[in-house]
PDB file of N, CA and C in Angstrom:
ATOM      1  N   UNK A   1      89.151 134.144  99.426  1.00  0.00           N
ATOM      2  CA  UNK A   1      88.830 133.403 100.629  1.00  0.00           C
ATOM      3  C   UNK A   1      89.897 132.356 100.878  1.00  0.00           C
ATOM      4  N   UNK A   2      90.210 132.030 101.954  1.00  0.00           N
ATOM      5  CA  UNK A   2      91.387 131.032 102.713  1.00  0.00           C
ATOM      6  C   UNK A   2      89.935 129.935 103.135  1.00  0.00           C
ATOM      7  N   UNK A   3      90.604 128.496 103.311  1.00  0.00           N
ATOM      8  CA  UNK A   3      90.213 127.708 103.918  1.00  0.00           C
ATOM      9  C   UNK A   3      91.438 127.049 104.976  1.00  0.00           C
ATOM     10  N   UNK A   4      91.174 127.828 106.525  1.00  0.00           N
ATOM     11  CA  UNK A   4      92.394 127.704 107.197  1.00  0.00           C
ATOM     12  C   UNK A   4      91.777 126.017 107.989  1.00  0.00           C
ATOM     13  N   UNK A   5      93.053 125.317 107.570  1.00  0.00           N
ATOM     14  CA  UNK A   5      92.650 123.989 108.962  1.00  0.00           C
ATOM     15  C   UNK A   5      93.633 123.686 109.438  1.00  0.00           C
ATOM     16  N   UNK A   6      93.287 123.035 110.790  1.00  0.00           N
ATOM     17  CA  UNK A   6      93.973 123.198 112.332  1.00  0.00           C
ATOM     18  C   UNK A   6      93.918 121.467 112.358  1.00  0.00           C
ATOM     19  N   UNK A   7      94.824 120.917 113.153  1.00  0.00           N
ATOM     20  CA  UNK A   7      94.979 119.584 114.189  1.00  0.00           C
ATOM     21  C   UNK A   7      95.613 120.214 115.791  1.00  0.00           C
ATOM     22  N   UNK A   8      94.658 119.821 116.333  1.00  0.00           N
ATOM     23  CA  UNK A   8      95.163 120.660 117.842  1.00  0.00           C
ATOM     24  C   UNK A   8      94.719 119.798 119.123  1.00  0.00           C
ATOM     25  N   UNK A   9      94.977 119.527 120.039  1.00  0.00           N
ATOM     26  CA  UNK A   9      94.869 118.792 120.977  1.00  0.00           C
ATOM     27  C   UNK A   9      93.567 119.314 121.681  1.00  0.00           C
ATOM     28  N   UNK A  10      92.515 118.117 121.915  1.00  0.00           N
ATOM     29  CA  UNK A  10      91.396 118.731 122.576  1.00  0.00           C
ATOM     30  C   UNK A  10      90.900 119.274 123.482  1.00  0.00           C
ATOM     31  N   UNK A  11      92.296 119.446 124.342  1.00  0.00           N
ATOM     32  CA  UNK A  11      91.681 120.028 125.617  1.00  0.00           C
ATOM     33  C   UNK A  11      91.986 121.519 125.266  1.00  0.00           C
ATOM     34  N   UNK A  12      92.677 122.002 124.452  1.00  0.00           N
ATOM     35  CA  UNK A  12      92.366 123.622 123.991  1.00  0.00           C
ATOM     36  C   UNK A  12      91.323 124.227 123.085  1.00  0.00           C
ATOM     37  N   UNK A  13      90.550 123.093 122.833  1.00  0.00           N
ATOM     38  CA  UNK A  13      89.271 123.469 121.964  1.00  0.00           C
ATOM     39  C   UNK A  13      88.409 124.356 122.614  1.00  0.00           C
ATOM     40  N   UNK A  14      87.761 124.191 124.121  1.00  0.00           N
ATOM     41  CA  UNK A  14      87.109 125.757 124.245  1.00  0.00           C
ATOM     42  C   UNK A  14      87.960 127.393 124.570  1.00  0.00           C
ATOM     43  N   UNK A  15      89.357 126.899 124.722  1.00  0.00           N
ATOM     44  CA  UNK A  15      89.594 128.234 124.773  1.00  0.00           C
ATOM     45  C   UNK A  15      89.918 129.103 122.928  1.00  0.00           C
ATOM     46  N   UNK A  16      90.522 128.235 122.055  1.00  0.00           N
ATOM     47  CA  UNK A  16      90.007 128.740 121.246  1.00  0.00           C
ATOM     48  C   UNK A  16      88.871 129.255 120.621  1.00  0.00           C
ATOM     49  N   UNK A  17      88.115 128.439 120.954  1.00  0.00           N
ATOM     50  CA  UNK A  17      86.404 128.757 120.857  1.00  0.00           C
ATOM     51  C   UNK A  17      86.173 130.136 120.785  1.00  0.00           C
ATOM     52  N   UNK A  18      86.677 130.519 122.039  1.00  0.00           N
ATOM     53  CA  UNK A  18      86.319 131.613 123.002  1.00  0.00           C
ATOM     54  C   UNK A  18      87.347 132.384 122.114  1.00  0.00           C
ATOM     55  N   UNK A  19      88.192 132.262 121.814  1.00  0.00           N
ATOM     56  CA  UNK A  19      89.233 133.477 121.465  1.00  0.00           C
ATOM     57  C   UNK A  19      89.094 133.524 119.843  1.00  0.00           C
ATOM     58  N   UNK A  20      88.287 133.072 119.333  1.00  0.00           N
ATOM     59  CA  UNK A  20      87.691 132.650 117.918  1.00  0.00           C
ATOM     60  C   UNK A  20      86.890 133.550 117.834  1.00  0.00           C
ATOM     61  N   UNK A  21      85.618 133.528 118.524  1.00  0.00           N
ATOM     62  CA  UNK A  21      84.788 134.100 118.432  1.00  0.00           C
ATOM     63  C   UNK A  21      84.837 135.332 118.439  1.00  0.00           C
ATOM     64  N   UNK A  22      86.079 136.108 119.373  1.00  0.00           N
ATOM     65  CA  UNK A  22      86.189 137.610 119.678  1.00  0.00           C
ATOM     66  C   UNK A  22      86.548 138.291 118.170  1.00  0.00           C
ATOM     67  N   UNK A  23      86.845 137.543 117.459  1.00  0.00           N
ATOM     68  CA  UNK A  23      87.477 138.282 115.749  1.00  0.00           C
ATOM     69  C   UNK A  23      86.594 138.585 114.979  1.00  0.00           C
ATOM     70  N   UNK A  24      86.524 140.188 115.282  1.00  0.00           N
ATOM     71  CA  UNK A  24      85.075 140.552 114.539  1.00  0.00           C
ATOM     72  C   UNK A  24      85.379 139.840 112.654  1.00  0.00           C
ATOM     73  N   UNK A  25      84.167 139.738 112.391  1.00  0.00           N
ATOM     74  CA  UNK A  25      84.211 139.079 111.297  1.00  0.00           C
ATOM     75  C   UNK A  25      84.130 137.190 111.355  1.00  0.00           C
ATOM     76  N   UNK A  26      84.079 136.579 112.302  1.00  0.00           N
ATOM     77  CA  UNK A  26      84.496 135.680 112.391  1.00  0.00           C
ATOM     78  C   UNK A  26      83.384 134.237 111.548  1.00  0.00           C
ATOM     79  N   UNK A  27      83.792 133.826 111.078  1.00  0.00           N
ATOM     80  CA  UNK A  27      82.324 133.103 110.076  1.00  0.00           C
ATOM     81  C   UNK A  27      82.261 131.542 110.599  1.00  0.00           C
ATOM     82  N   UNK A  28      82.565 131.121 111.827  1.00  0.00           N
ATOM     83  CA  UNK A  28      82.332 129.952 112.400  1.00  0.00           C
ATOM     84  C   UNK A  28      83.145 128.840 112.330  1.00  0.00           C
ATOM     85  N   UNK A  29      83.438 127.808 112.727  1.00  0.00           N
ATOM     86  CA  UNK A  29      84.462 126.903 111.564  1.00  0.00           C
ATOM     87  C   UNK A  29      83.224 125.079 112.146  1.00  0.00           C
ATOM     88  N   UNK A  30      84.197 124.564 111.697  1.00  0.00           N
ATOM     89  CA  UNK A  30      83.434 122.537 111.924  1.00  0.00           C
ATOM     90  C   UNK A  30      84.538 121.883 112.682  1.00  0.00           C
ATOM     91  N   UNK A  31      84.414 121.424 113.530  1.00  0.00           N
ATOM     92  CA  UNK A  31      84.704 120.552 114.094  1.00  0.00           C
ATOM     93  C   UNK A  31      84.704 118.893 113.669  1.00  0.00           C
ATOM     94  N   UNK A  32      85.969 117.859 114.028  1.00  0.00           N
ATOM     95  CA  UNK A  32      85.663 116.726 113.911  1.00  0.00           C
ATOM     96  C   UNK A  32      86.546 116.317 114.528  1.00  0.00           C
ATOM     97  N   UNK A  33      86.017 115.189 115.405  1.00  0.00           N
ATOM     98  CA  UNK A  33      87.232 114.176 116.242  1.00  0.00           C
ATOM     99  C   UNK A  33      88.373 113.667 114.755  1.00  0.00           C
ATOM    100  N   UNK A  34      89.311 113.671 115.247  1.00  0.00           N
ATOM    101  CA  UNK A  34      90.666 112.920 114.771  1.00  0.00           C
ATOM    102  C   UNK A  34      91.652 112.103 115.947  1.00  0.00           C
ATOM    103  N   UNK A  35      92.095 110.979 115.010  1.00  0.00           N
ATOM    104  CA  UNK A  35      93.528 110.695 115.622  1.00  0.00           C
ATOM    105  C   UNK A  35      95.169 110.714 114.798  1.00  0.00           C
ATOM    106  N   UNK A  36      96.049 110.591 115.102  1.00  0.00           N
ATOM    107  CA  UNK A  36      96.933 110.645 114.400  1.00  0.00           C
ATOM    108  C   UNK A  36      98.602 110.629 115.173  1.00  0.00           C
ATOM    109  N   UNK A  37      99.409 110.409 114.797  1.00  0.00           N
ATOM    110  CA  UNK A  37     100.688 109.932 115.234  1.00  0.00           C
ATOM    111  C   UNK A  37     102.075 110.824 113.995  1.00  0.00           C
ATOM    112  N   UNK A  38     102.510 111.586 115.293  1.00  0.00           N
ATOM    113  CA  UNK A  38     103.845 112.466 114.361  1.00  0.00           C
ATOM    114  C   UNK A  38     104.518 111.764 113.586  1.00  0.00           C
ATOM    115  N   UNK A  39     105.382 112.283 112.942  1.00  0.00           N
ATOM    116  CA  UNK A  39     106.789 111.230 112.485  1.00  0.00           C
ATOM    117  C   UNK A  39     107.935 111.128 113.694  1.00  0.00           C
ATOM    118  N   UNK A  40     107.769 112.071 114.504  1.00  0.00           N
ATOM    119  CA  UNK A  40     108.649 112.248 115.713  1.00  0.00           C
ATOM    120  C   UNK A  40     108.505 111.186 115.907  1.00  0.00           C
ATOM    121  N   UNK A  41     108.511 109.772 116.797  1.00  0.00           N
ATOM    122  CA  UNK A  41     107.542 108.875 118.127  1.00  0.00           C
ATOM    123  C   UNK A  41     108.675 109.264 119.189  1.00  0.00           C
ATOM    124  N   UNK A  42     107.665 109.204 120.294  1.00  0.00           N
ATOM    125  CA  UNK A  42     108.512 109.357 121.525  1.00  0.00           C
ATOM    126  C   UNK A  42     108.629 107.785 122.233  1.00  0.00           C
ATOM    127  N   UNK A  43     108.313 106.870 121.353  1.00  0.00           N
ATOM    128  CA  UNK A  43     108.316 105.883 121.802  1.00  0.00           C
ATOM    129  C   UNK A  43     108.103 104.893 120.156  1.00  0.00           C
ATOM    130  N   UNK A  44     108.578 104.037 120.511  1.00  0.00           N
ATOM    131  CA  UNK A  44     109.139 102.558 119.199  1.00  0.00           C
ATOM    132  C   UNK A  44     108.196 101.677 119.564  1.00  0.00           C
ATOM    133  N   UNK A  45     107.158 101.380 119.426  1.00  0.00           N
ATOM    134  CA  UNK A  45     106.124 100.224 119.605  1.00  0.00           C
ATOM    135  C   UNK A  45     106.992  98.942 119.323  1.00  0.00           C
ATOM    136  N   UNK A  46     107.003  98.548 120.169  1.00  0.00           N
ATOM    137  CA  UNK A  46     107.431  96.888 120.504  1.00  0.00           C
ATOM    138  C   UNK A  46     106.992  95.723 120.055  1.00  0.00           C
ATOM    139  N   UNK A  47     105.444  95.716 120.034  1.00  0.00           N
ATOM    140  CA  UNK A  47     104.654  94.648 119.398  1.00  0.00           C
ATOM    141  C   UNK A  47     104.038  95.594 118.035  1.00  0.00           C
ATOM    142  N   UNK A  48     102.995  94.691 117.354  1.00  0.00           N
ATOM    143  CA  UNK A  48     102.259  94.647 116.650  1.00  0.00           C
ATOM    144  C   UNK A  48     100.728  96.030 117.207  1.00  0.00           C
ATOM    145  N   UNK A  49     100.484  95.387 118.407  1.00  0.00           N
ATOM    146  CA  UNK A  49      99.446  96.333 119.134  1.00  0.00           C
ATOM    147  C   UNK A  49      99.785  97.311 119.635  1.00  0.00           C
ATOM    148  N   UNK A  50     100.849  97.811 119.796  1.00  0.00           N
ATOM    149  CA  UNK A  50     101.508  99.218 120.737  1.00  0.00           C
ATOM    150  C   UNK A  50     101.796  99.919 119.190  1.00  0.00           C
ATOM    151  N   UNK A  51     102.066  99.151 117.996  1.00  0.00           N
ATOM    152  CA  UNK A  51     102.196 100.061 116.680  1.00  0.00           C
ATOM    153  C   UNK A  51     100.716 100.722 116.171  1.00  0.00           C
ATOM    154  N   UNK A  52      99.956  99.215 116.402  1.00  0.00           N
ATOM    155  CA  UNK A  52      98.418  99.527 115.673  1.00  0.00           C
ATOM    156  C   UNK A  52      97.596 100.699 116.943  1.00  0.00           C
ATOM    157  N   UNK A  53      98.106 101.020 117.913  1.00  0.00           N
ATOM    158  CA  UNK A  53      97.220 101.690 119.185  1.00  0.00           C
ATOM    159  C   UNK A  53      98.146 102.582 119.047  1.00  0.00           C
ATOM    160  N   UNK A  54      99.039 103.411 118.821  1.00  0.00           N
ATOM    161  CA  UNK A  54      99.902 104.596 119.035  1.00  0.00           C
ATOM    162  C   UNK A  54      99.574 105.506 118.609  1.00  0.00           C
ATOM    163  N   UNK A  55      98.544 106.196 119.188  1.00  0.00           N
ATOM    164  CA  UNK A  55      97.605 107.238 118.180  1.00  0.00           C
ATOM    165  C   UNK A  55      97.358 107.796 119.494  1.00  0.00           C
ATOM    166  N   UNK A  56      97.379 109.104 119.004  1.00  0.00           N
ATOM    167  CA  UNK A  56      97.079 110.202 119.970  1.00  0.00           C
ATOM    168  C   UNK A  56      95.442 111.256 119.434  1.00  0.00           C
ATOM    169  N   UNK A  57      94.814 111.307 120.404  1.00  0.00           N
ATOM    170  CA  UNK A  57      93.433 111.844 120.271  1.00  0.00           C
ATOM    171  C   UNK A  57      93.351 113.261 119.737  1.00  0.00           C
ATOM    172  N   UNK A  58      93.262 113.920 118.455  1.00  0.00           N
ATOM    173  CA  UNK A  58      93.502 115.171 118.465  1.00  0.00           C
ATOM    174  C   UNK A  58      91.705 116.134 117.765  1.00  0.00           C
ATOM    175  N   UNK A  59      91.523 116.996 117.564  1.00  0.00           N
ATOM    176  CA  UNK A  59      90.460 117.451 117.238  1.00  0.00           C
ATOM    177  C   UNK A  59      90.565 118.352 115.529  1.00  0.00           C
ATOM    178  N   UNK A  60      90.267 118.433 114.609  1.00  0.00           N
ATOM    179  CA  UNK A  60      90.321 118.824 113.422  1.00  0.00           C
ATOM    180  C   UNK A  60      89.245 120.317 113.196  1.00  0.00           C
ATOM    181  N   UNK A  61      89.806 121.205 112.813  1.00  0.00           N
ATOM    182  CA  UNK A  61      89.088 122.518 113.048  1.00  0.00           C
ATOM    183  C   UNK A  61      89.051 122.799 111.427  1.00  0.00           C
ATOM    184  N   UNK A  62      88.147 123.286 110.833  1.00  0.00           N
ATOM    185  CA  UNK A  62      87.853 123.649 109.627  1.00  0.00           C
ATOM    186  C   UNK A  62      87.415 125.092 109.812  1.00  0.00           C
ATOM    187  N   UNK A  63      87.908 126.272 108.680  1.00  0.00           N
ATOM    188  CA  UNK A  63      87.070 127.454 108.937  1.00  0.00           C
ATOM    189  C   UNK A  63      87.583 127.796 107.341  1.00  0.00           C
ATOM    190  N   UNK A  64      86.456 128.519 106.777  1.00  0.00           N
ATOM    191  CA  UNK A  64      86.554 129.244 105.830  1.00  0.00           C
ATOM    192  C   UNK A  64      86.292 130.645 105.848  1.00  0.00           C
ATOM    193  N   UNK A  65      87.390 131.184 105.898  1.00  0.00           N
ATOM    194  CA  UNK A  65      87.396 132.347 106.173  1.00  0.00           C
ATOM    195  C   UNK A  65      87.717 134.068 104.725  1.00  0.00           C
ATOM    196  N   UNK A  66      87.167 134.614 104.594  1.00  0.00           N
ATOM    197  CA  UNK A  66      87.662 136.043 104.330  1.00  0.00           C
ATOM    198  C   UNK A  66      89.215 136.314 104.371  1.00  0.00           C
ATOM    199  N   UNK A  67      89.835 136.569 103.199  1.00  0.00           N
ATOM    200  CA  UNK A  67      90.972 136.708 103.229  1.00  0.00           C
ATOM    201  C   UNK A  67      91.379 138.200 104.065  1.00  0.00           C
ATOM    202  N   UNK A  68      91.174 138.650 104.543  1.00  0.00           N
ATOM    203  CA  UNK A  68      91.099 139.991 105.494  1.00  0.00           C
ATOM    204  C   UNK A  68      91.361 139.854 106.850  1.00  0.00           C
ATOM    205  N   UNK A  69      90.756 138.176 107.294  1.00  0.00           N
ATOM    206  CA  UNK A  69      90.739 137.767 108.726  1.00  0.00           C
ATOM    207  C   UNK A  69      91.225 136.595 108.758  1.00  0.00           C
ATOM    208  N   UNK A  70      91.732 136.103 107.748  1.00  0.00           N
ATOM    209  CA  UNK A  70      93.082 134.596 107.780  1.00  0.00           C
ATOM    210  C   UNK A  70      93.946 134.810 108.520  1.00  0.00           C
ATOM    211  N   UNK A  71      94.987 135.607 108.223  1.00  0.00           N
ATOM    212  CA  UNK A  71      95.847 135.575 108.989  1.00  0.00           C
ATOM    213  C   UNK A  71      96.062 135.542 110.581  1.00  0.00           C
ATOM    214  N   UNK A  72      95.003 136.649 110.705  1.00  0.00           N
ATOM    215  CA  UNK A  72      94.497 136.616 112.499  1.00  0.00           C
ATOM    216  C   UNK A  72      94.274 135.289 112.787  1.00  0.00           C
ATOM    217  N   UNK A  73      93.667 134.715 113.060  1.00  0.00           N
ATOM    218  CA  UNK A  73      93.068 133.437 112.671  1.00  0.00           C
ATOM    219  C   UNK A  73      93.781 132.591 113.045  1.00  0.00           C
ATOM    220  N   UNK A  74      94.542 132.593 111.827  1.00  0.00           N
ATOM    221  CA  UNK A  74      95.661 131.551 112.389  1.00  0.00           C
ATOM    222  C   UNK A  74      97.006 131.750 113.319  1.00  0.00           C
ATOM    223  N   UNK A  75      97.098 132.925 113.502  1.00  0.00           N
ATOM    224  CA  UNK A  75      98.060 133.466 114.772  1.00  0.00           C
ATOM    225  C   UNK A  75      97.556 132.907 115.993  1.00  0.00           C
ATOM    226  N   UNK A  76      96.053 133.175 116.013  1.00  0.00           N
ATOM    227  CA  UNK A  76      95.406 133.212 117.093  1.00  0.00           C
ATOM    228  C   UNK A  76      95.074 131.902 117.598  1.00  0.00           C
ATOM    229  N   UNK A  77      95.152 130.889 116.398  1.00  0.00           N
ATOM    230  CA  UNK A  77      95.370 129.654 116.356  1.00  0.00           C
ATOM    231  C   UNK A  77      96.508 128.624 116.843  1.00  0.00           C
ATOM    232  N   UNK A  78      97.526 129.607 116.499  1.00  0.00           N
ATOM    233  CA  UNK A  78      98.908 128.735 117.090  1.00  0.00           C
ATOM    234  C   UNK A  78      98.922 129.262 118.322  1.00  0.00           C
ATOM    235  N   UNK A  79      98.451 130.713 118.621  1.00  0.00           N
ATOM    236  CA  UNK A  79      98.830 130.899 120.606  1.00  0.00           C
ATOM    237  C   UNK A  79      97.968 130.313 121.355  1.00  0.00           C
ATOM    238  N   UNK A  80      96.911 129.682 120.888  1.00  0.00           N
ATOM    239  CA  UNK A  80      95.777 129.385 121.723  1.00  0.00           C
ATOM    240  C   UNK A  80      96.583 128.026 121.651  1.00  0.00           C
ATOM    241  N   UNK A  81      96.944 126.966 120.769  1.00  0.00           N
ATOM    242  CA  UNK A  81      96.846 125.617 120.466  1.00  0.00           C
ATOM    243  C   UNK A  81      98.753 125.102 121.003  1.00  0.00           C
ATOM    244  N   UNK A  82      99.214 126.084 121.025  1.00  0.00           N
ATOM    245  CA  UNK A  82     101.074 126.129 122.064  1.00  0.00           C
ATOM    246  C   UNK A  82     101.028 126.036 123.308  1.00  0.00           C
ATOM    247  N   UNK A  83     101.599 124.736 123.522  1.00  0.00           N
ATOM    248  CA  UNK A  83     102.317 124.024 124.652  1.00  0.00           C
ATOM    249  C   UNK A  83     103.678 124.147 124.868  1.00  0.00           C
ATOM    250  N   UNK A  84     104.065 124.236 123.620  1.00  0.00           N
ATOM    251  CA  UNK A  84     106.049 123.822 123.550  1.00  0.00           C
ATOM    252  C   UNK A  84     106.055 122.651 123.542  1.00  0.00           C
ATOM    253  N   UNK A  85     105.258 121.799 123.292  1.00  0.00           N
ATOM    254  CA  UNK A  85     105.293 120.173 123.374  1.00  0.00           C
ATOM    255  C   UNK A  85     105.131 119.531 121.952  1.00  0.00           C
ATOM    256  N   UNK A  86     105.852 118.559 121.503  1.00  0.00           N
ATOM    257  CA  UNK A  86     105.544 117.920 120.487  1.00  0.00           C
ATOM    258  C   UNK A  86     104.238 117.450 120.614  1.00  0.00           C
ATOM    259  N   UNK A  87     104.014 117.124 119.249  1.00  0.00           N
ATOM    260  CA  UNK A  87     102.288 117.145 119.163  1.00  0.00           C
ATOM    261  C   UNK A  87     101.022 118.093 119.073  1.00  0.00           C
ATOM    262  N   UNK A  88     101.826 119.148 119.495  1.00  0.00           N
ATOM    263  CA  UNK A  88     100.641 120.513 119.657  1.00  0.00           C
ATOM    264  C   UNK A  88      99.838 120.531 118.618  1.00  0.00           C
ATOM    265  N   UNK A  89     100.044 120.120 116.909  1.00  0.00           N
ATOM    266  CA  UNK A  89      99.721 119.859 115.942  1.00  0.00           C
ATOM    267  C   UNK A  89     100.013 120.792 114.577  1.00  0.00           C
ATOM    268  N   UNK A  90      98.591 121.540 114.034  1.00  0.00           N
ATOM    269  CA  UNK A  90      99.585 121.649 112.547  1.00  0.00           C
ATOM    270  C   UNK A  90      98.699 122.833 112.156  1.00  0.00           C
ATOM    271  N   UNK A  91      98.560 123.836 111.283  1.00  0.00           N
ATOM    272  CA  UNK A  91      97.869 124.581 111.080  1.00  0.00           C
ATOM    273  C   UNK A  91      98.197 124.985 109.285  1.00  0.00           C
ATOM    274  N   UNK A  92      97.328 124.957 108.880  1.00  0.00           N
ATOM    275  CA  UNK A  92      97.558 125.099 106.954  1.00  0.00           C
ATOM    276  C   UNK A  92      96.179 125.762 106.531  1.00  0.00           C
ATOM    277  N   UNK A  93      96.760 126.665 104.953  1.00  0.00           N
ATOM    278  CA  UNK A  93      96.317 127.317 104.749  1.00  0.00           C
ATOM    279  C   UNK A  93      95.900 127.092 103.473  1.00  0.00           C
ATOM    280  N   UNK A  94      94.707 127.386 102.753  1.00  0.00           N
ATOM    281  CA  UNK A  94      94.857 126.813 101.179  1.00  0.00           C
ATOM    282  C   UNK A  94      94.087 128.135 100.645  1.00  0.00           C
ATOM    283  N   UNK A  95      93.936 128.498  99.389  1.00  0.00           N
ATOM    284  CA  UNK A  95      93.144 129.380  98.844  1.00  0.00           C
ATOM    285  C   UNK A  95      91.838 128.700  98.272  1.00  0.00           C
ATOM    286  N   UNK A  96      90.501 129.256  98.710  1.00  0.00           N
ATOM    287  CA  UNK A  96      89.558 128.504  97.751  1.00  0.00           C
ATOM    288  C   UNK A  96      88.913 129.369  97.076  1.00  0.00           C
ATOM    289  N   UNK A  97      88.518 129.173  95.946  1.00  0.00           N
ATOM    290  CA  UNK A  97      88.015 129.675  94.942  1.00  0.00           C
ATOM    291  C   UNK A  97      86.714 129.909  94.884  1.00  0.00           C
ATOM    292  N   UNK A  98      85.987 128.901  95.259  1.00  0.00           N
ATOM    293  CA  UNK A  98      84.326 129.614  95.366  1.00  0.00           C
ATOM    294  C   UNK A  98      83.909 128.665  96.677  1.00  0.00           C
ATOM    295  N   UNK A  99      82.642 129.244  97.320  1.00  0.00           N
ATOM    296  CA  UNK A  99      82.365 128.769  98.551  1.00  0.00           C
ATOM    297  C   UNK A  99      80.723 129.578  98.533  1.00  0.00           C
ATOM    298  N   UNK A 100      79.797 128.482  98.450  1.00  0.00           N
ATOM    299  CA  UNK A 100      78.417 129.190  98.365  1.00  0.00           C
ATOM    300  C   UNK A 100      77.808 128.721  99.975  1.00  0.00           C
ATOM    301  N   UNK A 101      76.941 129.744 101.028  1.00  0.00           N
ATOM    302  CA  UNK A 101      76.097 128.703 101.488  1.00  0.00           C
ATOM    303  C   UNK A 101      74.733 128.011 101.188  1.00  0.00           C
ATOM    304  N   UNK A 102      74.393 127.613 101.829  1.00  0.00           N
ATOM    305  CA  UNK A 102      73.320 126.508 101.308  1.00  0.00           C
ATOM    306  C   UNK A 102      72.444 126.984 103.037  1.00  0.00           C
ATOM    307  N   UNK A 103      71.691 127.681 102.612  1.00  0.00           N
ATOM    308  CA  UNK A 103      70.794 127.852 103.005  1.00  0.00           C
ATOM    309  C   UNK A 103      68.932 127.572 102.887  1.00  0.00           C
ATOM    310  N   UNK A 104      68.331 127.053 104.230  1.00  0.00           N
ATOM    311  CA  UNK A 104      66.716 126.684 103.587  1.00  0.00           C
ATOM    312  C   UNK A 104      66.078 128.179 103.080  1.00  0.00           C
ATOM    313  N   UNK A 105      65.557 128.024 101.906  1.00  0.00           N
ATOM    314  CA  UNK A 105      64.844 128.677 101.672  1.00  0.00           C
ATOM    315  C   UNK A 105      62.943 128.077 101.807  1.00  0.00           C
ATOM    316  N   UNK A 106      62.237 128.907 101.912  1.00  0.00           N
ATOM    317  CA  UNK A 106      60.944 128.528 102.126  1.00  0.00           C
ATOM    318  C   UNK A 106      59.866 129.325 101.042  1.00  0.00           C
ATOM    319  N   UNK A 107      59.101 128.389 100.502  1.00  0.00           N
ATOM    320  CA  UNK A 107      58.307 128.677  99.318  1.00  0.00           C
ATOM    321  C   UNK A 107      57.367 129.342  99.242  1.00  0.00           C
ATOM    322  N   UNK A 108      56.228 130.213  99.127  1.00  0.00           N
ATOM    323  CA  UNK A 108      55.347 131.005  98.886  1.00  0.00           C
ATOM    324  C   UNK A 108      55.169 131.585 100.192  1.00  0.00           C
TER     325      UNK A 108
END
């Protein structure tokens, strides 16, 4: 199993959604607001407050996926999440080793 995660700008979050979902096999992923600032800057903060505020709004995608359907995944990840613009964000891949769900079970 891969645990693929994404930083991607939020206004492409439902079309990935949508182009997520079409991958048969697809096992869901989590969402969480983020912010964060490249090493690029397209700009040198001047004061103290233009350094501490230079953060750009981005969205954090988590999916644990089947090593069979990683790779898709994350292809499908960079065409959905490409602008050609700095910032578009970042996409990484890790191997995980065990991954149970946690499901309610109900008693008698």
């Amino acid at each position: 199993m891969k645990e693929i995660r994404a930083v991607i700008r939020p206004q492409r979050l439902p079309r990935l959604r949508e182009v997520l979902r079409a991958v048969p096999g697809f096992p869901g992923m989590t969402i969480s607001k983020a912010v964060g600032c490249g090493a690029t800057a397209r700009h040198v903060p001047s004061t103290i407050k233009e350094e501490l505020t230079d953060f750009t709004d981005k969205v954090r995608i988590e999916i644990v996926a089947p090593d069979e359907i990683a790779d898709e995944l994350v292809e499908r990840i960079v065409q959905v999440a490409s602008t050609g613009q700095t910032g578009d964000g970042l996409v990484w891949v890790t191997d995980v080793v065990r991954a149970v769900f946690i499901r309610k079970t109900l008693a008698g």
